[in-house]
C-alpha atoms as a PDB file:
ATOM      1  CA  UNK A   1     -17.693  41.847  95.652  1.00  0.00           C
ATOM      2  CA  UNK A   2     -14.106  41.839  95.821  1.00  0.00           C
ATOM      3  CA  UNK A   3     -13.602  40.169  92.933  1.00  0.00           C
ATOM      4  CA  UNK A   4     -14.588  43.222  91.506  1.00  0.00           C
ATOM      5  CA  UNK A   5     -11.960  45.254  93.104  1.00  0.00           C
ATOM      6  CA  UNK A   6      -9.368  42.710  92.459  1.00  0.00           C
ATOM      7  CA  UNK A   7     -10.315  42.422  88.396  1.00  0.00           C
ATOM      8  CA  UNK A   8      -9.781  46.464  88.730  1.00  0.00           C
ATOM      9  CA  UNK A   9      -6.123  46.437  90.171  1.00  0.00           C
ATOM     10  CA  UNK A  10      -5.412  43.445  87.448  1.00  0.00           C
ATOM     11  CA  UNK A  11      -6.609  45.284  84.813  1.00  0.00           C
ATOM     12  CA  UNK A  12      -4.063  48.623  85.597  1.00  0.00           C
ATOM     13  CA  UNK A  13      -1.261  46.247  86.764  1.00  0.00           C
ATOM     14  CA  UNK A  14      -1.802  44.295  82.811  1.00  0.00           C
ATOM     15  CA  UNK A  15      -1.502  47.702  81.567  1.00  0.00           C
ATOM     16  CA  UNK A  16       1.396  49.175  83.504  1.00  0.00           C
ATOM     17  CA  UNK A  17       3.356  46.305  83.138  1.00  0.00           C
ATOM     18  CA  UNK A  18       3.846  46.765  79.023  1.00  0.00           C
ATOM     19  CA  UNK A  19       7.666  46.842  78.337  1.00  0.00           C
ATOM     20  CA  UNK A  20       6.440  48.613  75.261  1.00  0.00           C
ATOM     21  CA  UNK A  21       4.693  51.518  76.835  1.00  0.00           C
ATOM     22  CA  UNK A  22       5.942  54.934  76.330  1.00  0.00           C
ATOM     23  CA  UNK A  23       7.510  56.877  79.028  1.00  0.00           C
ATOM     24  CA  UNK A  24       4.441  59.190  79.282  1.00  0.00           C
ATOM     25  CA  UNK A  25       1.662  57.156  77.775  1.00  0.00           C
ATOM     26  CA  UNK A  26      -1.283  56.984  79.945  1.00  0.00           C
ATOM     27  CA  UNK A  27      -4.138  54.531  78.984  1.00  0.00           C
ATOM     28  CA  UNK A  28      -7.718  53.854  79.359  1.00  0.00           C
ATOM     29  CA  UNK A  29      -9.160  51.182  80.387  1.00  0.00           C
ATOM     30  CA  UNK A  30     -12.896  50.096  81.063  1.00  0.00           C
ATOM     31  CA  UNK A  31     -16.509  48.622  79.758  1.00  0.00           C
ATOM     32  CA  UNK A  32     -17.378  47.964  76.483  1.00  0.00           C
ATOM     33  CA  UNK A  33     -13.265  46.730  76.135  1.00  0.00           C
ATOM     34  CA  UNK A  34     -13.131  44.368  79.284  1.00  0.00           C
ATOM     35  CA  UNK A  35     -14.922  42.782  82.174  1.00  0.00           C
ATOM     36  CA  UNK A  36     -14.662  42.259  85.709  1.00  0.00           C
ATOM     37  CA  UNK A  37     -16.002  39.096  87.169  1.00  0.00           C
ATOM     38  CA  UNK A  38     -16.031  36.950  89.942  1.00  0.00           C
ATOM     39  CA  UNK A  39     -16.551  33.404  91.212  1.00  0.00           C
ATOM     40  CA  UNK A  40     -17.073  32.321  94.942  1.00  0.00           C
ATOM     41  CA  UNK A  41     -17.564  29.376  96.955  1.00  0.00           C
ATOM     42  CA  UNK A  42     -15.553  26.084  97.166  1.00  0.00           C
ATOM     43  CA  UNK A  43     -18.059  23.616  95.234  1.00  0.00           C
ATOM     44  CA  UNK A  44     -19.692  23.214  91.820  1.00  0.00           C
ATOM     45  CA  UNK A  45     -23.077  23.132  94.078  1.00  0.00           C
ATOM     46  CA  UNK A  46     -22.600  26.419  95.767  1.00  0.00           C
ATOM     47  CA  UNK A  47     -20.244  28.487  93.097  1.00  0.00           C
ATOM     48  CA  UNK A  48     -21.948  31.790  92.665  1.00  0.00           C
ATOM     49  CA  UNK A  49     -20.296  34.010  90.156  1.00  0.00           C
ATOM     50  CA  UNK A  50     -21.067  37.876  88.306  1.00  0.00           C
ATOM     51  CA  UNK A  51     -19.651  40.620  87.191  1.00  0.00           C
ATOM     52  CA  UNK A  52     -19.935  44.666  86.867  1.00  0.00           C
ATOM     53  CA  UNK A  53     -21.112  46.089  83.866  1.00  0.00           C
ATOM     54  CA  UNK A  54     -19.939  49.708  84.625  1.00  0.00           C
ATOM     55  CA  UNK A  55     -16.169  50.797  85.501  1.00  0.00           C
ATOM     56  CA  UNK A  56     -13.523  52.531  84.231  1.00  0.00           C
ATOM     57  CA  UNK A  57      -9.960  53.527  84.913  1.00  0.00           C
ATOM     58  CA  UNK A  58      -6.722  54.552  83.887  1.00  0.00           C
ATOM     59  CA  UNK A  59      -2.788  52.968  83.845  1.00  0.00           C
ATOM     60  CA  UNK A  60      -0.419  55.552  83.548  1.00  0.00           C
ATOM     61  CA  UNK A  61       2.766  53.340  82.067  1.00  0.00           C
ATOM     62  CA  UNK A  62       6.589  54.491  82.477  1.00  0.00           C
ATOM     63  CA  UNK A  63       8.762  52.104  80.201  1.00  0.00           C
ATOM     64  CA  UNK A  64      11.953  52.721  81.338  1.00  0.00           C
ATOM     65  CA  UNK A  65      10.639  52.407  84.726  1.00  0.00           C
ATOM     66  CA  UNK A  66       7.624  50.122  85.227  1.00  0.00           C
ATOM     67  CA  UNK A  67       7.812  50.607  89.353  1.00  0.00           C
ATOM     68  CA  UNK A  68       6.937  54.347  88.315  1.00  0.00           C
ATOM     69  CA  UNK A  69       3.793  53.331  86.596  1.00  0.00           C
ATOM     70  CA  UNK A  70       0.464  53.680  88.256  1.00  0.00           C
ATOM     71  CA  UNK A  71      -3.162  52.376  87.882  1.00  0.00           C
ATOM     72  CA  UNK A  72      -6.509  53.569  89.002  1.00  0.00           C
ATOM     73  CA  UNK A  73      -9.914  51.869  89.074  1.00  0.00           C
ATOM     74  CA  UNK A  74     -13.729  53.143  89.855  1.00  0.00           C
ATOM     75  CA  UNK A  75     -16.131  50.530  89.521  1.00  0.00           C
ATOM     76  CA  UNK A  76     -20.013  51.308  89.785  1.00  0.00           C
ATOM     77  CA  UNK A  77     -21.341  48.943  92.632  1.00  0.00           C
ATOM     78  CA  UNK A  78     -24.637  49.258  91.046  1.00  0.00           C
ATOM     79  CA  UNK A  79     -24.184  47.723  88.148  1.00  0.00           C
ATOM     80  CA  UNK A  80     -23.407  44.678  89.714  1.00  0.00           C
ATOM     81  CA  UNK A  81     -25.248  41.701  87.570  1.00  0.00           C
ATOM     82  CA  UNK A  82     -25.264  37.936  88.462  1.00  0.00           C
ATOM     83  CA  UNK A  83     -26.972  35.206  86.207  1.00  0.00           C
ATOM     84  CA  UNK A  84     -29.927  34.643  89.092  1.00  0.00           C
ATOM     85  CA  UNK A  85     -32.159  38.423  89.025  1.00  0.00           C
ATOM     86  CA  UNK A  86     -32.644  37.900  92.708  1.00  0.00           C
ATOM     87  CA  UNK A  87     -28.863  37.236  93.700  1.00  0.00           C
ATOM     88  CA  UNK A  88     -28.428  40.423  92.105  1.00  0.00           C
ATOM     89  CA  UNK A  89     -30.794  41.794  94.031  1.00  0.00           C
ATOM     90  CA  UNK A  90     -29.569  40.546  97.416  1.00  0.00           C
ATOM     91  CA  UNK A  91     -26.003  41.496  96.982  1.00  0.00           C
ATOM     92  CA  UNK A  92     -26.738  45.713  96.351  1.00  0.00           C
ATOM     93  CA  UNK A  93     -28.871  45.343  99.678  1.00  0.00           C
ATOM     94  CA  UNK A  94     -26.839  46.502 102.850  1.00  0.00           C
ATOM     95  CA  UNK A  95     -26.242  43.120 103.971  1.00  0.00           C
ATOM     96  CA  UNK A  96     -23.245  43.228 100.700  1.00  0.00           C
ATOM     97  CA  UNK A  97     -22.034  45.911  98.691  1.00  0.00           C
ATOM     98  CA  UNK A  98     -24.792  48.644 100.341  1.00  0.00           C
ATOM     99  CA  UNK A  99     -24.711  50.323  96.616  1.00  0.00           C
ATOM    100  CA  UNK A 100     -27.117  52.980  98.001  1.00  0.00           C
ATOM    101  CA  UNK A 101     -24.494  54.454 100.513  1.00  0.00           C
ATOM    102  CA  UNK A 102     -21.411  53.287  98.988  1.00  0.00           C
ATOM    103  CA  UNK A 103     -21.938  53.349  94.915  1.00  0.00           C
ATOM    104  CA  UNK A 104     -18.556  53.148  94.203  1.00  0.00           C
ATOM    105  CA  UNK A 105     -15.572  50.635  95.284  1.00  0.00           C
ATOM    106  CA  UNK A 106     -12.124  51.446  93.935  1.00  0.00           C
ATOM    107  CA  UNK A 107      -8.409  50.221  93.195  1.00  0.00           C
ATOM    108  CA  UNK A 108      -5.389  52.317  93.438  1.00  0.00           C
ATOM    109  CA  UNK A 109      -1.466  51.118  92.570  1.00  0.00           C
ATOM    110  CA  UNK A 110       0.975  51.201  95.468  1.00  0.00           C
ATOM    111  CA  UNK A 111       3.645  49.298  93.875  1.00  0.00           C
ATOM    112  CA  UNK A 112       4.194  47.613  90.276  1.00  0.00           C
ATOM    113  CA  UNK A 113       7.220  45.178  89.734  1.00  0.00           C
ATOM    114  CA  UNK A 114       7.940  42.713  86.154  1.00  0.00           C
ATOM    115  CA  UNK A 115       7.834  39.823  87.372  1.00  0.00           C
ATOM    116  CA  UNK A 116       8.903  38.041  83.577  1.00  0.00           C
ATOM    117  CA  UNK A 117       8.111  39.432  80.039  1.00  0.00           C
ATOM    118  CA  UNK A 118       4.819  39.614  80.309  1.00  0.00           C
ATOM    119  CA  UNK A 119       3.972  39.036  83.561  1.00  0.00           C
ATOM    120  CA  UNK A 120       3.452  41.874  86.335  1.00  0.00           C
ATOM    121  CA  UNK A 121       2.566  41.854  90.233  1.00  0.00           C
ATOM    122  CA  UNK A 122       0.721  44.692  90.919  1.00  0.00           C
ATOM    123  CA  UNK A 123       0.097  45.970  94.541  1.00  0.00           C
ATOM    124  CA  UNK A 124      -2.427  48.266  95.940  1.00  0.00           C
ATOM    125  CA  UNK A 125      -5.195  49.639  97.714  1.00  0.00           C
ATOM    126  CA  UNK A 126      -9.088  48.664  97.570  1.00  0.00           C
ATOM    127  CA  UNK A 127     -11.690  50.682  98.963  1.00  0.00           C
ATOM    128  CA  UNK A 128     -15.153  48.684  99.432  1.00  0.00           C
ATOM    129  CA  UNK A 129     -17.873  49.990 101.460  1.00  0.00           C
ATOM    130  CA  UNK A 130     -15.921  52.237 103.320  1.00  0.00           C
ATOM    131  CA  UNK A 131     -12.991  50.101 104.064  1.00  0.00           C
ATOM    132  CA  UNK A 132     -10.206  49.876 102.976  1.00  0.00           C
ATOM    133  CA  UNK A 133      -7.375  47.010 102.367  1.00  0.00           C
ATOM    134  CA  UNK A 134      -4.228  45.963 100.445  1.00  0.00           C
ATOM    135  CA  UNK A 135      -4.763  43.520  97.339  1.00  0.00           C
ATOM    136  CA  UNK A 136      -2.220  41.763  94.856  1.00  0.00           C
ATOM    137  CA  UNK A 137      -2.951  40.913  90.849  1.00  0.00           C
ATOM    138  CA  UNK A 138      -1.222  39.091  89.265  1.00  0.00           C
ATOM    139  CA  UNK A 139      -1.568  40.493  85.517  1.00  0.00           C
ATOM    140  CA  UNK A 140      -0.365  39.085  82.067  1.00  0.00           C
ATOM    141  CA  UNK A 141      -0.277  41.213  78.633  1.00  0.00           C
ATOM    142  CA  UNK A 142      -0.167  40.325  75.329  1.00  0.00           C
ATOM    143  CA  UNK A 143      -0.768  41.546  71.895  1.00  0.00           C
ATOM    144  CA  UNK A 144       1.190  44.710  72.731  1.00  0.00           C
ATOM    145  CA  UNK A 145       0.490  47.336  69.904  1.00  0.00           C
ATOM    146  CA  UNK A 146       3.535  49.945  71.206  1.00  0.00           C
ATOM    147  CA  UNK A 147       2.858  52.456  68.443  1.00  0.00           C
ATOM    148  CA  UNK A 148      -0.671  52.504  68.565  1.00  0.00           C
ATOM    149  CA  UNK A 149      -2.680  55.631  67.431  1.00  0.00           C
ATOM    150  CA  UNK A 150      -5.083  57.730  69.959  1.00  0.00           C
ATOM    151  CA  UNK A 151      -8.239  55.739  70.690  1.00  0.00           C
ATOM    152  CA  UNK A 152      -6.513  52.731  69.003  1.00  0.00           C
ATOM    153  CA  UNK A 153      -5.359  49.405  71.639  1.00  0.00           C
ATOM    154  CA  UNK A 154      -2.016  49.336  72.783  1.00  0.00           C
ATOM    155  CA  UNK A 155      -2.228  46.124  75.093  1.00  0.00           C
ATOM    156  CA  UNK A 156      -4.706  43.193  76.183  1.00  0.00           C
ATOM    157  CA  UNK A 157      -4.109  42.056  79.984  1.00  0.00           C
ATOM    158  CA  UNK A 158      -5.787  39.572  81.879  1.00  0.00           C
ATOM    159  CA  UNK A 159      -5.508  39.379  85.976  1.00  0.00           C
ATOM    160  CA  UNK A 160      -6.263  37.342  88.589  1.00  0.00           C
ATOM    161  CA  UNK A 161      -6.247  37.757  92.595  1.00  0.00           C
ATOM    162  CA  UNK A 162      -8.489  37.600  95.385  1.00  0.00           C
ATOM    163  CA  UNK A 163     -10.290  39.260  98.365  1.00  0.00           C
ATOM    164  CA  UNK A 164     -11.623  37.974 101.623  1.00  0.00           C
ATOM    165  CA  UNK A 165     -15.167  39.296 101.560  1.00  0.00           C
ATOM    166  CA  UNK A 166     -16.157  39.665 105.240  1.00  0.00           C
ATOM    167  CA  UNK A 167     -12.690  41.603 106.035  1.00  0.00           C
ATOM    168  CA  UNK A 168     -15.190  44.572 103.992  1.00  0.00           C
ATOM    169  CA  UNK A 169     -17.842  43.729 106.449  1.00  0.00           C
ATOM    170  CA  UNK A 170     -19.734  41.432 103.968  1.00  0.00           C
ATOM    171  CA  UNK A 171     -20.064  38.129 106.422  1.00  0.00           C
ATOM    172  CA  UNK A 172     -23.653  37.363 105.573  1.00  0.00           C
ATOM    173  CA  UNK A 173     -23.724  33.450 104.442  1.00  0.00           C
ATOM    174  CA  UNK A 174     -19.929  33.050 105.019  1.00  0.00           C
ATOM    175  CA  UNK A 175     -20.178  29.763 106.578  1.00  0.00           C
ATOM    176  CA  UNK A 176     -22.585  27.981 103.977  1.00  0.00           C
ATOM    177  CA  UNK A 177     -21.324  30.153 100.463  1.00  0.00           C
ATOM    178  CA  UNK A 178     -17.373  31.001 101.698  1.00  0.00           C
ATOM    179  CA  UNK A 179     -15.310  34.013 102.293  1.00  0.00           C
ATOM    180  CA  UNK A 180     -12.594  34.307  99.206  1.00  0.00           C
ATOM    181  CA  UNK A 181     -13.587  35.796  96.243  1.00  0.00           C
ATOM    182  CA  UNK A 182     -11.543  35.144  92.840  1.00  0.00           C
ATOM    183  CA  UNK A 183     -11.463  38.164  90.872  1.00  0.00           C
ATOM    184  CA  UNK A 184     -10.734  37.603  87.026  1.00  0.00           C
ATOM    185  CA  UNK A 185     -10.175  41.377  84.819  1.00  0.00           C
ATOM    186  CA  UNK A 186     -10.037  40.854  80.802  1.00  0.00           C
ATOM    187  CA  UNK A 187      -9.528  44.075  79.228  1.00  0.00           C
ATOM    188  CA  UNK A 188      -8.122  46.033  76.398  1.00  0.00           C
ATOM    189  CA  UNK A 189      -5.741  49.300  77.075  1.00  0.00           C
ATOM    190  CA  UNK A 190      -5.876  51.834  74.571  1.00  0.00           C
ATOM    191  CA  UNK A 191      -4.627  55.452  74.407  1.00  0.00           C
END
C-alpha cells in the first residue's frame, strides 16, 4: 500500500532529476509506460507483493536548478492487483487501503537534490487513506533523450523507498506479514 505511494514519488524524483531537462519542460509520467509495485514481509514464505495498474502524474524539471523541480503523483487505489484474486480482494476492504472512501493515495515533491549523475533523492509528501506522511526515493535515470519531440520519451527512471504501513492506519496482520513496504517505480518520462 505504500509501496505504491513510494514507486509514485520515485517515479517524479527519476524524472526531475534529468541534468538534461529543459528549464521549463514538464513531463508525463504514468500506466501503459511504467509500474508501481510492491513487496512486503521479511521471508520467502510470507513475501506478498502487487502493484497498481492505474496512476498518473507529472515532473515538472528545471535544469539549471534541479531543487526547483517538482513531481506529482495520483494513483487509483482501486486498481490495486496482486497475483492471489482474493489478496486483492482483502486489501481494497477497509481493513487496508478502504478504496471505497479513499480511491485515491498521492505523492507530492517537497524537496529534490542530485545526489551523483544520475542519481536523485527526492523528498515529499504521501497522502494514504486520509493521512498523511513524509517519504524519501531514491531515483536513478538513464537513457536521457534531452531533445525529445512532444509525446516522444525524454528519460527512463527507476526508484526505490519505503513506507511503514500501519503509520496509515493499515495494522491488520502486522505481526505475522510485517509493517515496511518496499516500493519499486519503473517508468518512462515523456513530454
Amino acid at each position: 500500500m505504500r509501496a505504491s505511494a513510494k514507486i509514485l514519488g520515485l517515479v517524479l524524483a527519476f524524472a526531475l532529476t534529468s541534468p538534461a531537462a529543459h528549464a521549463a519542460d514538464q513531463l508525463k509520467i504514468g500506466q501503459g509506460r511504467g509500474s508501481i509495485d510492491f513487496g512486503i514481509g521479511d521471508s520467502k514464505i510470507f513475501r506478498t507483493t502487487g502493484g497498481f495498474k492505474q496512476w498518473h502524474g507529472k515532473v515538472n524539471v528545471d535544469e539549471a536548478d534541479v531543487s526547483r523541480s517538482s513531481v506529482e503523483v495520483e494513483i487509483d487505489t482501486s486498481s490495486i492487483q496482486m497475483l492471489d484474486s482474493q489478496q486483492t480482494v482483502m486489501l481494497k476492504d477497509s481493513d487496508f487501503f478502504d478504496v471505497a472512501k479513499f480511491p485515491e493515495m498521492t505523492f507530492k515533491s517537497t524537496k529534490i537534490e542530485r545526489t551523483g549523475d544520475n542519481a536523485l533523492k527526492v523528498e515529499g509528501n504521501i497522502t494514504l487513506r486520509g493521512i498523511t506522511r513524509p517519504m524519501t526515493l531514491d531515483v536513478t535515470v538513464s537513457d536521457r533523450r534531452p531533445d525529445a519531440a512532444p509525446g516522444s520519451r525524454y528519460a527512463r527512471f527507476r526508484g526505490f523507498g519505503t513506507i511503514k504501513r500501519s503509520e496509515f492506519g493499515m495494522t491488520k496482520y502486522v505481526d505475522m506479514v510485517g509493517d515496511t513496504v518496499e516500493l519499486s517505480i519503473t517508468a518512462d518520462a515523456w513530454r
